[in-house]
Protein backbone atom coordinates (compact mmCIF):
# COMPACT_ATOMS: atom_id res chain seq x y z
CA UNK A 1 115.42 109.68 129.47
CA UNK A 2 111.80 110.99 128.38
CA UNK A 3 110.98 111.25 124.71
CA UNK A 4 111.36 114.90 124.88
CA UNK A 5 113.69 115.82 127.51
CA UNK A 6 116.96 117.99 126.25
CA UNK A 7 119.30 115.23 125.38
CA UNK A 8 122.28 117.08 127.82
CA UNK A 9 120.00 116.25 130.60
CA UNK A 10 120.38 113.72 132.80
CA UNK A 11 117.12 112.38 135.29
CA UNK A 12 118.06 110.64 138.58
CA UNK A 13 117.53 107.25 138.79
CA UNK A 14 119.04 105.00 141.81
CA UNK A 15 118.15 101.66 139.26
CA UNK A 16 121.45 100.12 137.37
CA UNK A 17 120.48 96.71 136.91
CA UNK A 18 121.78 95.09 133.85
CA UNK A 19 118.60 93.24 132.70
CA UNK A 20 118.48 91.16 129.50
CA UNK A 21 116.10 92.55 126.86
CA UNK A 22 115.13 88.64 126.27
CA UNK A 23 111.10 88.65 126.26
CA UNK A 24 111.15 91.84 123.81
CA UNK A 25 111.31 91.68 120.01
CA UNK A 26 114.36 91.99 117.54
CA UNK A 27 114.19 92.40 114.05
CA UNK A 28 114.56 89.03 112.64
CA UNK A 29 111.72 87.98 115.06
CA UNK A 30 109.24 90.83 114.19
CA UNK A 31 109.51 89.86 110.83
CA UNK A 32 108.57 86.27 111.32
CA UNK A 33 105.55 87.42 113.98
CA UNK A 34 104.33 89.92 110.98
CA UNK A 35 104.21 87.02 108.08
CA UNK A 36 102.57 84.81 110.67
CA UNK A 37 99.87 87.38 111.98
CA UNK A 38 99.24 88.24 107.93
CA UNK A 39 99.22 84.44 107.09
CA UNK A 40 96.39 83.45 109.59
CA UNK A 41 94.57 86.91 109.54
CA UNK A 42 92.72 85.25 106.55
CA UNK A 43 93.08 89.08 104.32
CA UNK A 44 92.21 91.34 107.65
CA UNK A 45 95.98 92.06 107.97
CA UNK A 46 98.44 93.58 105.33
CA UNK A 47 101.93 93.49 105.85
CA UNK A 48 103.82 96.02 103.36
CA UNK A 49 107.71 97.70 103.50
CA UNK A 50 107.18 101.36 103.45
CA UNK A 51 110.67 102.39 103.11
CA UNK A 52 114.30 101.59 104.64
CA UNK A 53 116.25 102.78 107.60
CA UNK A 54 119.76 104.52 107.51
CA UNK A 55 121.40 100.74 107.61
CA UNK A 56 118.52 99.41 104.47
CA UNK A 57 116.77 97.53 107.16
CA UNK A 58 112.76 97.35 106.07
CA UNK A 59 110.46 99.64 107.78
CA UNK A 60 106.98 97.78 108.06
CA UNK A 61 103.85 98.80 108.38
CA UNK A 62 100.32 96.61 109.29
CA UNK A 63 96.94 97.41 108.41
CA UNK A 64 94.00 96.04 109.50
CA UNK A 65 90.34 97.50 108.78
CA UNK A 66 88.57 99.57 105.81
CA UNK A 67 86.78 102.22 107.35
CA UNK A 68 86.68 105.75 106.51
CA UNK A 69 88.74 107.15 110.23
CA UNK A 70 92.23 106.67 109.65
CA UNK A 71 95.06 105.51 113.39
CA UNK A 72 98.72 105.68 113.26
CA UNK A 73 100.03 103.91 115.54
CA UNK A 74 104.15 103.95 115.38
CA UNK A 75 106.87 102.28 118.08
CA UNK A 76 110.59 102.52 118.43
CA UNK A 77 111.25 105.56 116.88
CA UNK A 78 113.82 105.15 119.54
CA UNK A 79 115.27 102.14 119.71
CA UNK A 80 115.63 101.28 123.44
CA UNK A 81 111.92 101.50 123.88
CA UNK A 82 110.63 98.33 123.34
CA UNK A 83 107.40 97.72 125.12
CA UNK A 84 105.18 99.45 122.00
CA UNK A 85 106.32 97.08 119.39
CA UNK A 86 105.54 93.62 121.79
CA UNK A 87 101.79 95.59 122.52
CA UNK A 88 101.21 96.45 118.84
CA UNK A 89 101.63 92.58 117.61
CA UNK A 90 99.16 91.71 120.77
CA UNK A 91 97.08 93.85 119.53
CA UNK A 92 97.55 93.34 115.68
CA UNK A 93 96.13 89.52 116.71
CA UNK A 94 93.67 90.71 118.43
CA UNK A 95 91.62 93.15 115.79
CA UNK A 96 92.00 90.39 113.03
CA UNK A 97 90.14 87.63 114.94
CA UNK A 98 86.81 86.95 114.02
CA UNK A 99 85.00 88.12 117.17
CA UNK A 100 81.84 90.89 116.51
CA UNK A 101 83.67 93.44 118.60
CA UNK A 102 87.04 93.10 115.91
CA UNK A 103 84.92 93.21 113.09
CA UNK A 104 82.84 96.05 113.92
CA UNK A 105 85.93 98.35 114.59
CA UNK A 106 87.45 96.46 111.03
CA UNK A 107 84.24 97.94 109.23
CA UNK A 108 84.98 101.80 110.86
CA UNK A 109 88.59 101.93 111.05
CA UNK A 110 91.77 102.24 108.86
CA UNK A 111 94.95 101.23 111.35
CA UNK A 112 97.97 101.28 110.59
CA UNK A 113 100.81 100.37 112.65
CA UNK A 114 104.38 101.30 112.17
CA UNK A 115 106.15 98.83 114.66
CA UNK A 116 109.44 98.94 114.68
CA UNK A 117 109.98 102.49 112.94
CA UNK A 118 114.23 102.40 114.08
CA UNK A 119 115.34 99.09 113.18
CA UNK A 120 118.97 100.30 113.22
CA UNK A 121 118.86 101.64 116.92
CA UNK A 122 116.11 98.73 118.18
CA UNK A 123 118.85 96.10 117.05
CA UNK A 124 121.81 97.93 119.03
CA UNK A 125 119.26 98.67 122.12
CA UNK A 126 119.97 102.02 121.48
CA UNK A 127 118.04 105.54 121.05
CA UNK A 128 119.60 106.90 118.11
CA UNK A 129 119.66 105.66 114.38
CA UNK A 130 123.27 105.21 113.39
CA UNK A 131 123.30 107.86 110.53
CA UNK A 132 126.45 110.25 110.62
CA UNK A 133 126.89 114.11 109.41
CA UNK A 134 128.74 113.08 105.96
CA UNK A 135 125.95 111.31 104.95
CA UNK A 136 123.13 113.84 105.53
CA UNK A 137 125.42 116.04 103.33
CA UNK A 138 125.97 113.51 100.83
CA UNK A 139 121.77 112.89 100.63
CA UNK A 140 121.51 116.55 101.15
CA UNK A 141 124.64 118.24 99.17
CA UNK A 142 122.95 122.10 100.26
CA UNK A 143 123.60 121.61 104.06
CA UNK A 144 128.06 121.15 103.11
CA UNK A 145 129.21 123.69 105.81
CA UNK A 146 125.97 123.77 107.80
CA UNK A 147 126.58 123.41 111.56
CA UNK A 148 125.20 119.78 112.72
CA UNK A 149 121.69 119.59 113.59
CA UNK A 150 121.63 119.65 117.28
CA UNK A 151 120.02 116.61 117.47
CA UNK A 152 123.08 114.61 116.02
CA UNK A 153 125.80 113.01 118.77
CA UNK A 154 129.00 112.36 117.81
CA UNK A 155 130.44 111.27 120.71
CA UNK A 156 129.82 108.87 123.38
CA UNK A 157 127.35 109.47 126.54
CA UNK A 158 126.97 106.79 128.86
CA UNK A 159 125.03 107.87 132.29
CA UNK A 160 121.59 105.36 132.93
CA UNK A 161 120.87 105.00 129.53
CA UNK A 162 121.77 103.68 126.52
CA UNK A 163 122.44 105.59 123.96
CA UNK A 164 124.84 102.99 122.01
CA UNK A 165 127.96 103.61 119.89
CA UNK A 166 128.06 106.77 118.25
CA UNK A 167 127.64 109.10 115.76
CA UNK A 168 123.76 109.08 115.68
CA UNK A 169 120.61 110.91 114.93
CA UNK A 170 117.37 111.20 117.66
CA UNK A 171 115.00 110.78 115.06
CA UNK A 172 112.16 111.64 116.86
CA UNK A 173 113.90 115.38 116.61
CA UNK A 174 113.78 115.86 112.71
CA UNK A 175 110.22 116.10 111.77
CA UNK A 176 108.67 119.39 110.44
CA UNK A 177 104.73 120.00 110.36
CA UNK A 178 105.35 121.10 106.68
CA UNK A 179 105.28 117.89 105.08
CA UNK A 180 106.73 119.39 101.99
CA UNK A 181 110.07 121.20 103.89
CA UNK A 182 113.32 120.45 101.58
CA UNK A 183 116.76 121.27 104.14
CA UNK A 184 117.95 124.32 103.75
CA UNK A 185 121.18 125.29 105.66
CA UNK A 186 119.88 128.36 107.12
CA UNK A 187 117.73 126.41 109.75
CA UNK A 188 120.56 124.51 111.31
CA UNK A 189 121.56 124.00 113.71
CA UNK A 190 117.92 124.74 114.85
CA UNK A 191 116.78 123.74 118.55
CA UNK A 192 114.40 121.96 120.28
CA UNK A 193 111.48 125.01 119.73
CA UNK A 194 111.87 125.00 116.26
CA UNK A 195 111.03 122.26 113.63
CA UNK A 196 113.26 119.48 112.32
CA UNK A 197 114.33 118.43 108.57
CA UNK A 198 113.30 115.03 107.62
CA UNK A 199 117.22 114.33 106.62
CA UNK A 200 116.85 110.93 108.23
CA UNK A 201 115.47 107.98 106.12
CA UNK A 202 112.90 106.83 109.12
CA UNK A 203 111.66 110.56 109.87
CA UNK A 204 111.16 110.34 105.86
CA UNK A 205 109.58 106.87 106.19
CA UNK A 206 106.64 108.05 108.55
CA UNK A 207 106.17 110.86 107.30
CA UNK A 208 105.80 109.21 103.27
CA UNK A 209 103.34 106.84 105.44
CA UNK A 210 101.37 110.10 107.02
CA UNK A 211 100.94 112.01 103.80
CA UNK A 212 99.83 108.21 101.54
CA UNK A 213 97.24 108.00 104.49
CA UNK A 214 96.30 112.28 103.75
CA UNK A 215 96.13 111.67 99.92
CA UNK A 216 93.85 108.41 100.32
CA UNK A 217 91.82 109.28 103.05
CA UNK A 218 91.45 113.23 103.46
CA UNK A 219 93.06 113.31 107.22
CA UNK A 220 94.89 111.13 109.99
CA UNK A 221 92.22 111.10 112.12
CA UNK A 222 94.40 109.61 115.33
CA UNK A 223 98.45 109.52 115.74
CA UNK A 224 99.87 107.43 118.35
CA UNK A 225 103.25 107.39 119.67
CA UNK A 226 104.70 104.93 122.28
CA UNK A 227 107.45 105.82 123.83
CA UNK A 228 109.65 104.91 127.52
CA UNK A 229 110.62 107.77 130.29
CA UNK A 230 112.56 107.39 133.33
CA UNK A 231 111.68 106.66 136.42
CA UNK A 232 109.01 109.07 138.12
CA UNK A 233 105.97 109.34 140.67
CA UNK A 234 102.26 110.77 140.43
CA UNK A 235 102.24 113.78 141.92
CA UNK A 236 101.45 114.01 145.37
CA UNK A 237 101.53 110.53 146.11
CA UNK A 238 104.24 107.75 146.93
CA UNK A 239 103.16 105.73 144.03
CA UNK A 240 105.82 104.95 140.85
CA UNK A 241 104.13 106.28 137.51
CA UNK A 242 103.25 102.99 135.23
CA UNK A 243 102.23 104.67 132.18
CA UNK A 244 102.01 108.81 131.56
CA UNK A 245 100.07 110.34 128.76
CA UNK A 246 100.02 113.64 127.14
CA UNK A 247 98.22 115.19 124.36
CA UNK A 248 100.28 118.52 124.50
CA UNK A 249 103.32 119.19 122.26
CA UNK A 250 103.02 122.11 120.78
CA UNK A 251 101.35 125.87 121.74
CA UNK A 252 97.45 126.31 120.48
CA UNK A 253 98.10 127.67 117.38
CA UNK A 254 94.90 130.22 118.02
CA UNK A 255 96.80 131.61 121.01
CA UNK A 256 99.78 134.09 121.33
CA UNK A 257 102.13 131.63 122.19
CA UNK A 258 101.33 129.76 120.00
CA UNK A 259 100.74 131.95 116.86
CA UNK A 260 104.05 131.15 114.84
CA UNK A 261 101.92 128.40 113.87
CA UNK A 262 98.99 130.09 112.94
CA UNK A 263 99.18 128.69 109.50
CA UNK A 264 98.15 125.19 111.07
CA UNK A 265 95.18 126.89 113.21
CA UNK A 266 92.42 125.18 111.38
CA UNK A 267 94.08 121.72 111.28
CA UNK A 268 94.55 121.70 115.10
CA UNK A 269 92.13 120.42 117.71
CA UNK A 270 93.82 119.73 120.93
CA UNK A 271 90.02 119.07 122.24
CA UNK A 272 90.08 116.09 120.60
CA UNK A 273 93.56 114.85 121.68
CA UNK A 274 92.60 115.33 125.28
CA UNK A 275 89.52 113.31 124.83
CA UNK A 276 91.58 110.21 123.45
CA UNK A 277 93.61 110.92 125.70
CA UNK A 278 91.07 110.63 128.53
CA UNK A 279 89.39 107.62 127.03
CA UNK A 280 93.28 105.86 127.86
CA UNK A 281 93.38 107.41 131.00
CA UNK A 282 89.35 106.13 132.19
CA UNK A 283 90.25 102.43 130.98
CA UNK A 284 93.30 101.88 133.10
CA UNK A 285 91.81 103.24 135.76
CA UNK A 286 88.83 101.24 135.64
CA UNK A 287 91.37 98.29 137.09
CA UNK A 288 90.59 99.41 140.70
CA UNK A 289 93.57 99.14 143.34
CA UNK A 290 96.58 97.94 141.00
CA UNK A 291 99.55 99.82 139.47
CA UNK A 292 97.29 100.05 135.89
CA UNK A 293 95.51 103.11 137.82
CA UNK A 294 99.16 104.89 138.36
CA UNK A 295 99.01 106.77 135.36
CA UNK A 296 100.13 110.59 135.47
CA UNK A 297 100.17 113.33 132.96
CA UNK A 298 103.76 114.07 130.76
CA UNK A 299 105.16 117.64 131.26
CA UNK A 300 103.03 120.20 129.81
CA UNK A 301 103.67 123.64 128.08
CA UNK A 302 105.77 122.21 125.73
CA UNK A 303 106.97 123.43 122.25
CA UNK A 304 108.52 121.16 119.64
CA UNK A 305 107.73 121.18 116.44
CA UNK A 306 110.50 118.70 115.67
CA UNK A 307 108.88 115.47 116.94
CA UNK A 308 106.41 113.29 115.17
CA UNK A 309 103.93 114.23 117.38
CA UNK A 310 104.18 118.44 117.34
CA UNK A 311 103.91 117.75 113.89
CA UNK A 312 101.18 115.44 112.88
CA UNK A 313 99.37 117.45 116.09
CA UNK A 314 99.54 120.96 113.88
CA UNK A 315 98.55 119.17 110.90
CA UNK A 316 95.00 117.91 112.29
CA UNK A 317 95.71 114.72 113.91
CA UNK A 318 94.65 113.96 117.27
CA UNK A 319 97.75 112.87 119.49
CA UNK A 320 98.75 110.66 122.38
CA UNK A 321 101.86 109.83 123.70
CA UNK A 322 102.50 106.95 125.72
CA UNK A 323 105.18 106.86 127.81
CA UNK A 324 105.50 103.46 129.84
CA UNK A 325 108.07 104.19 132.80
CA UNK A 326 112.25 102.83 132.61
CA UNK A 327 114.17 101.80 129.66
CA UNK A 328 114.42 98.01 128.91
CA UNK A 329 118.19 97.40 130.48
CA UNK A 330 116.46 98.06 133.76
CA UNK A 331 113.48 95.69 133.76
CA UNK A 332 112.71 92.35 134.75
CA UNK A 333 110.37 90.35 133.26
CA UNK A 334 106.98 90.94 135.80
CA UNK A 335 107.71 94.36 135.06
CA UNK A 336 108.13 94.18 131.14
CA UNK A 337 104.50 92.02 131.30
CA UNK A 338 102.88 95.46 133.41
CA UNK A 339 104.19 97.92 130.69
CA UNK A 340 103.00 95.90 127.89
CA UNK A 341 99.41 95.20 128.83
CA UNK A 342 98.95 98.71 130.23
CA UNK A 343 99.98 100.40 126.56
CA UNK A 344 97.74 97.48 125.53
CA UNK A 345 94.75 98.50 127.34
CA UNK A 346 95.35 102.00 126.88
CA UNK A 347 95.56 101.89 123.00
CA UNK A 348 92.61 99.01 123.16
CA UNK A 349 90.09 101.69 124.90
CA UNK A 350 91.17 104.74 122.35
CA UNK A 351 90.68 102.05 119.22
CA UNK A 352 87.55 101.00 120.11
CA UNK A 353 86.03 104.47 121.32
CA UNK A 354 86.99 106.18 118.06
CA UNK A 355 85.25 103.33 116.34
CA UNK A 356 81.81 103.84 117.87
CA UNK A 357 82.32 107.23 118.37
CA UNK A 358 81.89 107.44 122.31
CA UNK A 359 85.37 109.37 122.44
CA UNK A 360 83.44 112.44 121.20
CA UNK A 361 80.96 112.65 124.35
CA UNK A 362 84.37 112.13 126.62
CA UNK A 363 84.97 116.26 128.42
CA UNK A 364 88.19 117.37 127.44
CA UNK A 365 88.31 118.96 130.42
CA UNK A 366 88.69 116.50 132.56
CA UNK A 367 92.58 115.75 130.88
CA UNK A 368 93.59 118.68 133.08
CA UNK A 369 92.36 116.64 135.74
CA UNK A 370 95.12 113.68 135.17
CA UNK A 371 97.64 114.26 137.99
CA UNK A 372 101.04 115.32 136.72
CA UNK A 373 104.47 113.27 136.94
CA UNK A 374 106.43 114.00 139.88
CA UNK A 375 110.40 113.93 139.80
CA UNK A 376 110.03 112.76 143.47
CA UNK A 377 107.48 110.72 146.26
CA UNK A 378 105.47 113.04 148.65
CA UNK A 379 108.03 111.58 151.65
């Protein structure tokens, strides 16, 4: 299912393979890849716990570089989507080697990578965290009698993807672009147009991470999330979308429809998402005649305030989403090695452009030149 798709709806898909999700990485084995990428970084990598999921699994975070312009870079929020977390240690390797290039963006960036930000879901291959009701009550003793957030499952769904054994949270639902927001029980069960809560610990996690990175460095410069979608086309051609992209999450604050946010209308600058945006887009298509060039752009016009992304975007971050295409049941190997080096490359071209600054002489406009994702081939 996309990242931001209603969770009630279902999106065809004629693929029910039951692939293994052998060749991704599970907790035990990001911790290990994490103390050995730290270890032989030689100080260009830290390695710290930033928190704890519902389950007291350690949330991680990586940082590599000193400079002033601050990435966020964070992977399965949902835990089903897997190909993020194997292209964030690929790349964590690759900007602590001792090459000019890696040291050059060292010296101008601060990046810091949230890998595996729902260890409770990533272990059961699942979307949701495993958090019930009963205990947002019990962390938050105001919301007793508040309807569930609508964003919570208690029951089983089971269609083409996996969204594990129940009760269960969609994190990536229950952020709010005020940082400060305590839960009150008037705004549930709230929707997908209006913010989230921060009543689960990982929502909590990232967004502890965001504000540390605010208080130190003035501003998130760059927020990154990877993410998996279903299976879809480019529009107006035959070819299956690889990798879509979408700076776009919630109305311009400056505009009508978008002026319940107009508190946020100096922090937001949707110019620059669509330029790191383009600089992914212009790298994978610089592969010529291969599936790295089938790259589309995610549904537009949206409005929700409640994911990571909405939020950090009204609070002056530039955003991209990366959304590589199926969920890792349905893929075989060849095809998790595509995903991973295209969210690779794409992240690679919109690290090192923000470094030397070339992003800024990208034209936005030519985002709204992306072609969009099609539900269907043109035959």
């Amino acid at each position: 299912m996309p990242a931001y798709a209603v969770e009630t709806t279902s999106q065809p898909d004629s693929h029910h393979h039951d692939y293994s999700i052998s060749g991704f990485i599970d907790y035990s084995e990001l911790q290990k890849k994490l103390n050995q990428i730290e270890k032989t970084s030689k100080g260009a990598v830290h390695v710290e716990v930033a928190g704890q999921s519902n389950k007291g699994l350690d949330i991680y975070t990586a940082t590599v570089g000193t400079g002033d312009k601050v990435i966020l870079i964070q992977s399965e929020i949902h835990g089903n989507e897997k190909t993020g977390t194997v292209a964030i240690l690929n790349l964590l390797k690759t900007l602590s080697n001792n090459s000019k290039e890696s040291k050059q963006i060292r010296d101008e960036l601060t990046i810091v990578f949230m890998p595996m930000m729902n260890p409770d879901a990533s272990e059961g291959d699942k979307r949701r965290n495993s958090m019930t009701w009963s205990e947002a009550v019990e962390d938050f003793p105001q919301l007793a009698g508040a309807t569930p957030s609508w964003n919570y499952l208690d029951r089983g769904i089971s269609q083409s993807y996996n969204y594990g054994e129940n009760p269960g949270f969609d994190v990536n639902r229950d952020f709010n672009p005020d940082l400060n927001y305590v839960p009150q029980a008037a705004d549930f069960p709230g929707a997908s147009n209006t913010p989230g809560w921060f009543i689960t610990p990982e929502s909590q996690v990232s967004r502890d991470v965001y504000k540390s990175l605010q208080a130190e460095y003035g501003k998130v410069d760059v927020f990154i999330d990877l993410h998996h979608q279903g299976m879809y086309y480019v529009d107006g051609t035959d070819d299956e979308v690889t990798l879509s992209l979408s700076a776009q999450f919630v109305p311009d604050p400056t505009t009508p429809e978008g002026s319940k946010y107009a508190e946020y209308a100096d922090n937001y600058d949707y110019d620059f998402s669509r330029q790191l945006n383009v600089a992914a887009y212009n790298e994978l298509q610089s592969y010529g005649n291969s599936r790295f060039k089938n790259i589309s752009l995610y549904s537009q016009g949206l409005d929700l305030p409640g994911t990571a992304l909405g939020s950090y975007a009204l609070n002056g971050s530039g955003t991209v989403l990366f959304e590589v295409r199926g969920q890792t049941q349905m893929m075989g190997q060849k095809e998790k090695g595509l995903l991973v080096k295209s969210v690779e490359r794409g992240l690679s071209a919109i690290v090192g452009s923000v470094a030397d600054g070339s992003v800024e002489i990208l034209n936005p406009e030519d985002y709204e030149k992306i072609p969009l994702t099609s539900y269907s081939p043109t035959n």
